[in-house]
Protein backbone atom coordinates (compact mmCIF):
# COMPACT_ATOMS: atom_id res chain seq x y z
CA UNK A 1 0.00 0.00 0.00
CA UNK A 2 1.66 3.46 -1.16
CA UNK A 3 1.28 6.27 1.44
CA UNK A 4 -0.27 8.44 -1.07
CA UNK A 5 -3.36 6.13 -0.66
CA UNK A 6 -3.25 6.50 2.64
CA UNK A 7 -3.19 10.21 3.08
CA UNK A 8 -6.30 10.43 0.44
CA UNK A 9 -7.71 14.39 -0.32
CA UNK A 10 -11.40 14.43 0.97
CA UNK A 11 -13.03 13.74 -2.31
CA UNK A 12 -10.83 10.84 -2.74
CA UNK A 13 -11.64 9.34 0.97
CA UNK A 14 -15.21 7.58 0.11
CA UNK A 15 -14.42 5.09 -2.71
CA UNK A 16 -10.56 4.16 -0.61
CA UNK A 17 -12.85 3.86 2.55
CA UNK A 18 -14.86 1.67 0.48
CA UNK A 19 -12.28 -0.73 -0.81
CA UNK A 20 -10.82 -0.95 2.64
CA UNK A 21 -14.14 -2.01 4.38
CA UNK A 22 -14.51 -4.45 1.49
CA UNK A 23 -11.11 -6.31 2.66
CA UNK A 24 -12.95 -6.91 6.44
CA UNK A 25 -14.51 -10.51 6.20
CA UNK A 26 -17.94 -10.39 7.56
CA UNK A 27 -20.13 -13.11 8.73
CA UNK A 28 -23.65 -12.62 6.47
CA UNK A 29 -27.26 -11.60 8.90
CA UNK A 30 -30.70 -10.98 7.41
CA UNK A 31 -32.23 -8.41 10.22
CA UNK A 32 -36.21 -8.62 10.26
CA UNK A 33 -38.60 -7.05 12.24
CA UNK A 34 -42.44 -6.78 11.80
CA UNK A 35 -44.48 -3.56 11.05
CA UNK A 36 -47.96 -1.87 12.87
CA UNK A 37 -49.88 -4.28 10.66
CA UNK A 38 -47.81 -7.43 10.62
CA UNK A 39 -45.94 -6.90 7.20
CA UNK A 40 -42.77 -8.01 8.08
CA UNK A 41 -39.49 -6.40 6.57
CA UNK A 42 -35.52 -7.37 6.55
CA UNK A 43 -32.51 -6.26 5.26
CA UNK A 44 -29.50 -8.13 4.54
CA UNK A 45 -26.31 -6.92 6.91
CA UNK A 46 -22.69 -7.43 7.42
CA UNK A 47 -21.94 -4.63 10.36
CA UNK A 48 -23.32 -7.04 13.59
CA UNK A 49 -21.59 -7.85 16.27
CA UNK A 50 -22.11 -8.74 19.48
CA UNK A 51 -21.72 -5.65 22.06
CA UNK A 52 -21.85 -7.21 25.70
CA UNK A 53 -22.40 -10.89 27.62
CA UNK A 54 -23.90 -9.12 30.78
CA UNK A 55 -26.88 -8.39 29.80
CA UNK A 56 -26.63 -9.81 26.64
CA UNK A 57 -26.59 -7.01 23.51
CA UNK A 58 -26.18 -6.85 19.73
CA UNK A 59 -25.02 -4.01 17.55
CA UNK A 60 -26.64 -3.48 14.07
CA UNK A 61 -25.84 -0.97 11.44
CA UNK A 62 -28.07 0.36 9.04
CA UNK A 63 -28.30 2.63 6.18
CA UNK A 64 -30.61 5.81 6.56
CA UNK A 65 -31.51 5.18 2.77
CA UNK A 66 -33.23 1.91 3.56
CA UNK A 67 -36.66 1.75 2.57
CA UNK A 68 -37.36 0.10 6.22
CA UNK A 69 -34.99 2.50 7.76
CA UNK A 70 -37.51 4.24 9.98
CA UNK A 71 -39.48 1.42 10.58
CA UNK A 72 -36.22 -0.14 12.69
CA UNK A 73 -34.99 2.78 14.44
CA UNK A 74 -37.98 2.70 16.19
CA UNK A 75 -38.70 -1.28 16.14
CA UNK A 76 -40.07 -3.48 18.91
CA UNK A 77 -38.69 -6.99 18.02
CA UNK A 78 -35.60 -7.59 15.94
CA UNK A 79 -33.94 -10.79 15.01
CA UNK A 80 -30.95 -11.40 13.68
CA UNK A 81 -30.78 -14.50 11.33
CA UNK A 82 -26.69 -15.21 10.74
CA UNK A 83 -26.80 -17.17 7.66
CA UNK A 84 -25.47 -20.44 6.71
CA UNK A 85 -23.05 -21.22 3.59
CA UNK A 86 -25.84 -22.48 1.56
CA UNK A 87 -28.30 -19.67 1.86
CA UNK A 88 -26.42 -16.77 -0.35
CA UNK A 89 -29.80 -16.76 -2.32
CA UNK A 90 -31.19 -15.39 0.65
CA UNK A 91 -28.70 -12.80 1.46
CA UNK A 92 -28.35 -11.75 -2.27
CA UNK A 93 -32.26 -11.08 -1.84
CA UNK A 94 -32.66 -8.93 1.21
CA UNK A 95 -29.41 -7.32 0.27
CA UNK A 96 -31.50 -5.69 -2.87
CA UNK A 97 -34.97 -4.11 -3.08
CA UNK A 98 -37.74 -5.89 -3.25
CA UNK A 99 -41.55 -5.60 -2.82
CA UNK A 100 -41.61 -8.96 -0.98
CA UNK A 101 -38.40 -10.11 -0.22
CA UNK A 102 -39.71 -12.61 2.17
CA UNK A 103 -41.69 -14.89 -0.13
CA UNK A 104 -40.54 -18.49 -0.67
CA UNK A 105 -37.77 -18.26 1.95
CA UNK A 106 -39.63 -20.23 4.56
CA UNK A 107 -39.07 -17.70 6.72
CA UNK A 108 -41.45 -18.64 10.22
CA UNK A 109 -43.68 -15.96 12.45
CA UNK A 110 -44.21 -16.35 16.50
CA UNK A 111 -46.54 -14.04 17.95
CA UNK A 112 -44.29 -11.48 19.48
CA UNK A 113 -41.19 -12.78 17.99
CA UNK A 114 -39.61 -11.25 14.53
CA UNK A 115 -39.62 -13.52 11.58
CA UNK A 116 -36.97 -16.29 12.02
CA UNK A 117 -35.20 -18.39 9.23
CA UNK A 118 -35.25 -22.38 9.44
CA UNK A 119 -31.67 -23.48 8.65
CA UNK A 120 -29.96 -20.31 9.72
CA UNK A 121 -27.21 -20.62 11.95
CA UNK A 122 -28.23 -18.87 14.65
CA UNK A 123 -31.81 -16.77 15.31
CA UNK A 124 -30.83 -14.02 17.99
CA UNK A 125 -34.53 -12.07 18.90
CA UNK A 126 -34.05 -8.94 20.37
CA UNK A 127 -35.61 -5.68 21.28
CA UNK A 128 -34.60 -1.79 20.65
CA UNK A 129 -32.63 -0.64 23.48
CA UNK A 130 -31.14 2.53 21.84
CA UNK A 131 -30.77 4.17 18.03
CA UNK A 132 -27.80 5.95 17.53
CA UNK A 133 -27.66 8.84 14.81
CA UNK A 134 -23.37 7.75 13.15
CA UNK A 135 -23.46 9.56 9.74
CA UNK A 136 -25.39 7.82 6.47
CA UNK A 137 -26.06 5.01 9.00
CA UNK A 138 -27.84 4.53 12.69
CA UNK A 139 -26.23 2.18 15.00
CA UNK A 140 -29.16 -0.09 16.63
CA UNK A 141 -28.25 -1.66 20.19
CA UNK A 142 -30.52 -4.24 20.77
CA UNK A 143 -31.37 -6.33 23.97
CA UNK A 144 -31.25 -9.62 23.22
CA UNK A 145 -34.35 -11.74 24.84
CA UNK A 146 -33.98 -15.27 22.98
CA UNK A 147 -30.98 -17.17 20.79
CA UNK A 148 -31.51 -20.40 18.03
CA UNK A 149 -28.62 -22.14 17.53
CA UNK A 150 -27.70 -24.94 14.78
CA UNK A 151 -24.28 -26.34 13.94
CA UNK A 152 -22.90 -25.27 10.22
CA UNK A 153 -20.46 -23.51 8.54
CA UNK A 154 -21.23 -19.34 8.31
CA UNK A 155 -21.61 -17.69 4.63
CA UNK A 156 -18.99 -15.07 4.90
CA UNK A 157 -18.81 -11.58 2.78
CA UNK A 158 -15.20 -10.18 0.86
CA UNK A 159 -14.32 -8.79 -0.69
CA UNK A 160 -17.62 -8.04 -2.85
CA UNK A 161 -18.28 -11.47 -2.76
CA UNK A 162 -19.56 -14.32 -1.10
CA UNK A 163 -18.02 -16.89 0.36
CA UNK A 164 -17.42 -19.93 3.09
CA UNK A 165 -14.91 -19.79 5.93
CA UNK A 166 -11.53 -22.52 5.20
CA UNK A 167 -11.71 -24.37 8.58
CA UNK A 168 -8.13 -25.51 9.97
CA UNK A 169 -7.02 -27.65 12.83
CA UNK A 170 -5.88 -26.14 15.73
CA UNK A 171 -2.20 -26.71 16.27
């Protein structure tokens, strides 16, 4: 990497900023939530992470241009579906817009609950503790009230692309 790149003039900043975040390996989510009237609505996402074990919290970022954007800053259940390797088709459709990105993907409803997907590696339900205001994004921390586990191997974003995690032995 050349220091010029580096030390980028402003206008230059975005699309560097851009290929750097795109070199950070993220683990794929689809965040849902249900509206007022029971639509439900998701959005594919690569900036979760877990924010603290006692009491249990998540961190979710999302765009401010998101069609569902104000309907999860101010959200009552959340889940956060992290996706398996098989399930790009998923992730490749909440990760675009849609008018219903939810049909065929099997996705189940509990009363109270935000829609969870079968097969998913883990289900984490939630509830809004706090929106934070960061810039072209909000930063949702989110309570988390129930967790789905299943064994698997995580579909994993680089790069601009999908991908699956190469496993090694520890040793």
């Amino acid at each position: 990497m050349s220091r010029g790149s580096l030390l980028a003039a402003s206008d230059e900043l975005e699309p560097l900023f851009k290929d750097a975040m795109a070199a950070l390996a993220g683990g794929v989510c689809v965040v849902t939530t249900t509206g007022p009237d029971g639509t439900p609505y998701g959005f594919a996402a690569t900036s979760v992470t877990s924010v603290s074990l006692d009491p249990p919290m998540m961190l979710v970022c999302q765009a401010k241009s998101s069609r569902s954007y104000e309907l999860f800053a101010g959200a009552g259940p959340v889940a956060i579906n992290v996706l398996a390797a098989g399930q790009r088709s998923v992730a490749e459709r909440f990760a675009t817009p849609k008018i219903d990105k939810f049909a065929g993907t099997g996705f189940e409803y509990t009363d109270g609950l935000a829609p969870e997907l079968p097969g998913a590696l883990a289900a984490v339900q939630c509830r809004r503790a706090r929106t934070i205001d960061a810039g072209d994004h909000s930063v949702l921390l989110l309570d988390v009230v129930a967790v789905r586990t299943a064994a698997g191997e995580p579909l994993v974003y680089h790069g601009r692309r999908y991908g699956r995690l190469e496993l090694t032995t520890r040793g």
